[in-house]
C-alpha atoms as a PDB file:
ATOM      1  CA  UNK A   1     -35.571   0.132  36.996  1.00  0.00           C
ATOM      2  CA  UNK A   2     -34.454   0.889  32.994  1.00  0.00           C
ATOM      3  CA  UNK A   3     -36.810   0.523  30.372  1.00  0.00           C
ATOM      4  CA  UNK A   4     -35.668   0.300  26.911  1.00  0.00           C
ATOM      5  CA  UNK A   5     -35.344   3.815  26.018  1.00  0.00           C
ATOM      6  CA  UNK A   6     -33.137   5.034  28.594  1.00  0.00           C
ATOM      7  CA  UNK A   7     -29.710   4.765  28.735  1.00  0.00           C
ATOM      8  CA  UNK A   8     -26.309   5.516  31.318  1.00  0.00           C
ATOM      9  CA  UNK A   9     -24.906   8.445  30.096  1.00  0.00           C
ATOM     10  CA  UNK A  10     -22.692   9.712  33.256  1.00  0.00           C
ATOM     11  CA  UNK A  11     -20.907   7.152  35.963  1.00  0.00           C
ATOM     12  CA  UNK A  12     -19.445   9.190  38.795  1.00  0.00           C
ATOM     13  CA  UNK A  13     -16.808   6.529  38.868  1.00  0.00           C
ATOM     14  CA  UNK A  14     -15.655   6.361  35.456  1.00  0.00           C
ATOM     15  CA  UNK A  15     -17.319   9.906  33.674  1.00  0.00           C
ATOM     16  CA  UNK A  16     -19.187  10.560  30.662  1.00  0.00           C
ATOM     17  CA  UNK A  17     -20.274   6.802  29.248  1.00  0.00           C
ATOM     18  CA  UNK A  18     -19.796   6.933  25.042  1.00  0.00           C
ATOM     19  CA  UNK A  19     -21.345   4.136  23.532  1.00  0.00           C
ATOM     20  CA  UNK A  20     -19.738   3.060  19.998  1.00  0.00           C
ATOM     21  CA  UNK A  21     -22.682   3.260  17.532  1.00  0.00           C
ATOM     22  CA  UNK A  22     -23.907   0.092  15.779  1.00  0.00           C
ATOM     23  CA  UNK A  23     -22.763  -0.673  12.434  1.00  0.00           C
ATOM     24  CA  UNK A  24     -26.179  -1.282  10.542  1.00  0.00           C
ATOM     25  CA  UNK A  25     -26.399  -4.767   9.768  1.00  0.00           C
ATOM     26  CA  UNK A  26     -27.880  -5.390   5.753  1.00  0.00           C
ATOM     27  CA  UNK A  27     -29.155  -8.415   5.275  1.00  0.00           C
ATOM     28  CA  UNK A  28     -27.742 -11.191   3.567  1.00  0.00           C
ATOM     29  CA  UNK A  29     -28.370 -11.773  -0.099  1.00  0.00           C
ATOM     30  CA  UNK A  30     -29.531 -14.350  -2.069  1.00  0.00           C
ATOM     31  CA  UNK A  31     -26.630 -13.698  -4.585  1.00  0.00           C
ATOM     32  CA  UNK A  32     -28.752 -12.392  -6.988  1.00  0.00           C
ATOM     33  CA  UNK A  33     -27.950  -8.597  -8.066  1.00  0.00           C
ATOM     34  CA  UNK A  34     -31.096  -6.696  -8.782  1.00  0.00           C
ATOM     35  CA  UNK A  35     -31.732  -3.440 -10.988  1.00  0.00           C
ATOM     36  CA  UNK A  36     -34.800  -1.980 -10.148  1.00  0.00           C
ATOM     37  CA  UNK A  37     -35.781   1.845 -12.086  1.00  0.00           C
ATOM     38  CA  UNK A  38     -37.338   4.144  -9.524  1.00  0.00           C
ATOM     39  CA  UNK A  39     -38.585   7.640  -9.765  1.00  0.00           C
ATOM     40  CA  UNK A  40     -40.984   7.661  -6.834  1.00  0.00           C
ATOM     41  CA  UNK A  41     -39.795  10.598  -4.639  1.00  0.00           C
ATOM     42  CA  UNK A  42     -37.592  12.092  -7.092  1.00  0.00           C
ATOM     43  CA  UNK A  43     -39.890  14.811  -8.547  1.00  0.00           C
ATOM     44  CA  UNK A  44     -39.790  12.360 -11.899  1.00  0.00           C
ATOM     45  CA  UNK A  45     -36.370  12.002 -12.187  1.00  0.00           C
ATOM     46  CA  UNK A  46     -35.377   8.356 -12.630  1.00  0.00           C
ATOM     47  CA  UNK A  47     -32.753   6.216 -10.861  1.00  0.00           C
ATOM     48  CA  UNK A  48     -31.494   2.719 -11.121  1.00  0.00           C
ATOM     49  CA  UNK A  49     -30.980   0.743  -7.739  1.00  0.00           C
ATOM     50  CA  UNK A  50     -28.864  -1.789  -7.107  1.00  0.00           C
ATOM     51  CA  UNK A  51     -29.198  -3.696  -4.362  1.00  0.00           C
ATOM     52  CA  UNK A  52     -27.919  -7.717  -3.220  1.00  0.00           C
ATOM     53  CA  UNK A  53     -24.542  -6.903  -3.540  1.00  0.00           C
ATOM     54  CA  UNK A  54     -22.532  -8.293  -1.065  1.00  0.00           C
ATOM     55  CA  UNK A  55     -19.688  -6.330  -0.315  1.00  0.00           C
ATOM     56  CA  UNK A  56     -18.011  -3.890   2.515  1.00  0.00           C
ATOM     57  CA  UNK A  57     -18.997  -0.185   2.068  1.00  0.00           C
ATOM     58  CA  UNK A  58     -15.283   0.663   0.877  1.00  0.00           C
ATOM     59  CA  UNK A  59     -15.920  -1.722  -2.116  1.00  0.00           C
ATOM     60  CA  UNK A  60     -19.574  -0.568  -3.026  1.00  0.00           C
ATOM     61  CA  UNK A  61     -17.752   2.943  -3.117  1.00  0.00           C
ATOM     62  CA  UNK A  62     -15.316   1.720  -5.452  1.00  0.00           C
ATOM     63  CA  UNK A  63     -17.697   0.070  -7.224  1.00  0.00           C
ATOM     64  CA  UNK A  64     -20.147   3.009  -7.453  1.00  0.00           C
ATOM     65  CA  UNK A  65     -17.268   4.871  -8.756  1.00  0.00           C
ATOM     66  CA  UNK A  66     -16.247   2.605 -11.305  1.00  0.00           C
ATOM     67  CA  UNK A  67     -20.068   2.392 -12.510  1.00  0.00           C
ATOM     68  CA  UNK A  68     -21.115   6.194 -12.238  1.00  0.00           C
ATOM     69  CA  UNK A  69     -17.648   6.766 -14.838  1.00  0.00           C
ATOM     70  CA  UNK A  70     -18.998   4.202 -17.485  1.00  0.00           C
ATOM     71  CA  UNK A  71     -21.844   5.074 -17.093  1.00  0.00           C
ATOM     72  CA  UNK A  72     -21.073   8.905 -17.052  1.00  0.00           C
ATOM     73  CA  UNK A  73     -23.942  10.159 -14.724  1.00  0.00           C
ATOM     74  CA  UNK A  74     -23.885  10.563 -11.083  1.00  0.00           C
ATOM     75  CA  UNK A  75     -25.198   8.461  -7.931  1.00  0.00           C
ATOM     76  CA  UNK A  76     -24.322   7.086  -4.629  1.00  0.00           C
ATOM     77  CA  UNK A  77     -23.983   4.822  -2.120  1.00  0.00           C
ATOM     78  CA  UNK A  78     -26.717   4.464   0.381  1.00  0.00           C
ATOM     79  CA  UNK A  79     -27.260   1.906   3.302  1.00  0.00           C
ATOM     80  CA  UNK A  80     -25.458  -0.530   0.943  1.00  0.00           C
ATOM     81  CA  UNK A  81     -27.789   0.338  -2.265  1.00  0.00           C
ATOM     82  CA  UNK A  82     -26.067   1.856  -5.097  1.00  0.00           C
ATOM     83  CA  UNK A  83     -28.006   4.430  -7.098  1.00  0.00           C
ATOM     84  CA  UNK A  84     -27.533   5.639 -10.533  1.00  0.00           C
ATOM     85  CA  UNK A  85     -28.845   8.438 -12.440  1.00  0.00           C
ATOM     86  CA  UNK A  86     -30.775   8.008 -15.513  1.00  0.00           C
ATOM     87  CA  UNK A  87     -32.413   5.035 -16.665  1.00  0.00           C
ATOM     88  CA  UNK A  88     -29.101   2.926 -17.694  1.00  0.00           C
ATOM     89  CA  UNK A  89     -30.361  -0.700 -16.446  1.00  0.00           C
ATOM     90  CA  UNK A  90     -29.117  -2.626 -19.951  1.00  0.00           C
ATOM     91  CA  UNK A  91     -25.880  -1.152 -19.438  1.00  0.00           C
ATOM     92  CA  UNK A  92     -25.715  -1.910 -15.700  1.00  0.00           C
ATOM     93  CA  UNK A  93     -26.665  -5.198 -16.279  1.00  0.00           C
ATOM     94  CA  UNK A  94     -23.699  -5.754 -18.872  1.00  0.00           C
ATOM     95  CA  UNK A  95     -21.224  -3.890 -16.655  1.00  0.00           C
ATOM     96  CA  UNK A  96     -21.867  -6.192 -13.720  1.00  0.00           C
ATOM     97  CA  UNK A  97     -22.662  -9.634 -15.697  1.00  0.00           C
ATOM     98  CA  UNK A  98     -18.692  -8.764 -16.750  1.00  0.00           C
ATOM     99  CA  UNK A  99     -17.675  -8.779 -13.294  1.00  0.00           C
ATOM    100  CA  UNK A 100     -19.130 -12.253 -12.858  1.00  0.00           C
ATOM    101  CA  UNK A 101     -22.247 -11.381 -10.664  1.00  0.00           C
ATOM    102  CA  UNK A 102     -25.591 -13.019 -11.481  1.00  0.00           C
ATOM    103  CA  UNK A 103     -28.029 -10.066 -12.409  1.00  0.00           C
ATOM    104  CA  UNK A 104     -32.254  -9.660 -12.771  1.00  0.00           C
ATOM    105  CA  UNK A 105     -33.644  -6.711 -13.581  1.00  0.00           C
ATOM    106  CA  UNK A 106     -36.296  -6.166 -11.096  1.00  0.00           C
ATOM    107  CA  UNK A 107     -39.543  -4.006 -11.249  1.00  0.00           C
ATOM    108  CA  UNK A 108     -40.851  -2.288 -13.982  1.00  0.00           C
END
């Protein structure tokens, strides 16, 4: 009897059982991109998200890159949500309104 927290993790016919990890699936966007300013967690030091982009993780990395340079401030990719440093949401929102995305700036 297996519940759902245990797992095979040896076969004596076929050895040590390696299960491929699961991708993490985001959830699909409305096609709206939205800017949100956050600082919650950051010992005061603002970010700008930007999340409902739908694109593969080599792309938002590109795409990151290409922002963080104009931009020129740091940030990252994480679980598909780009962050940049520094409270740069007009210029975000011109940046990506160039690449023909449909942008809101969310939140306060």
């Amino acid at each position: 009897m297996m519940d759902d927290n245990s797992r095979l993790v040896y076969s004596t016919h076929g050895g040590r059982i390696d299960e491929k990890p699961r991708s993490a699936q985001r959830p699909a966007g409305d096609g709206i991109v939205r800017i949100q300013r956050q600082t919650s967690g950051r010992k005061g030091k603002g970010v700008c998200l930007i999340t409902g982009l739908d694109m593969d993780d080599d792309a938002l990395d590109l795409l990151a890159a290409e922002l963080k340079k104009k931009c020129g401030c740091g940030g990252s990719v994480k679980q598909g949500v780009v962050e940049i440093q520094g409270d740069k949401r007009d210029l975000l929102k011109q940046l990506l309104e160039a690449k023909g995305l449909k942008v809101k700036l969310a939140g306060g």
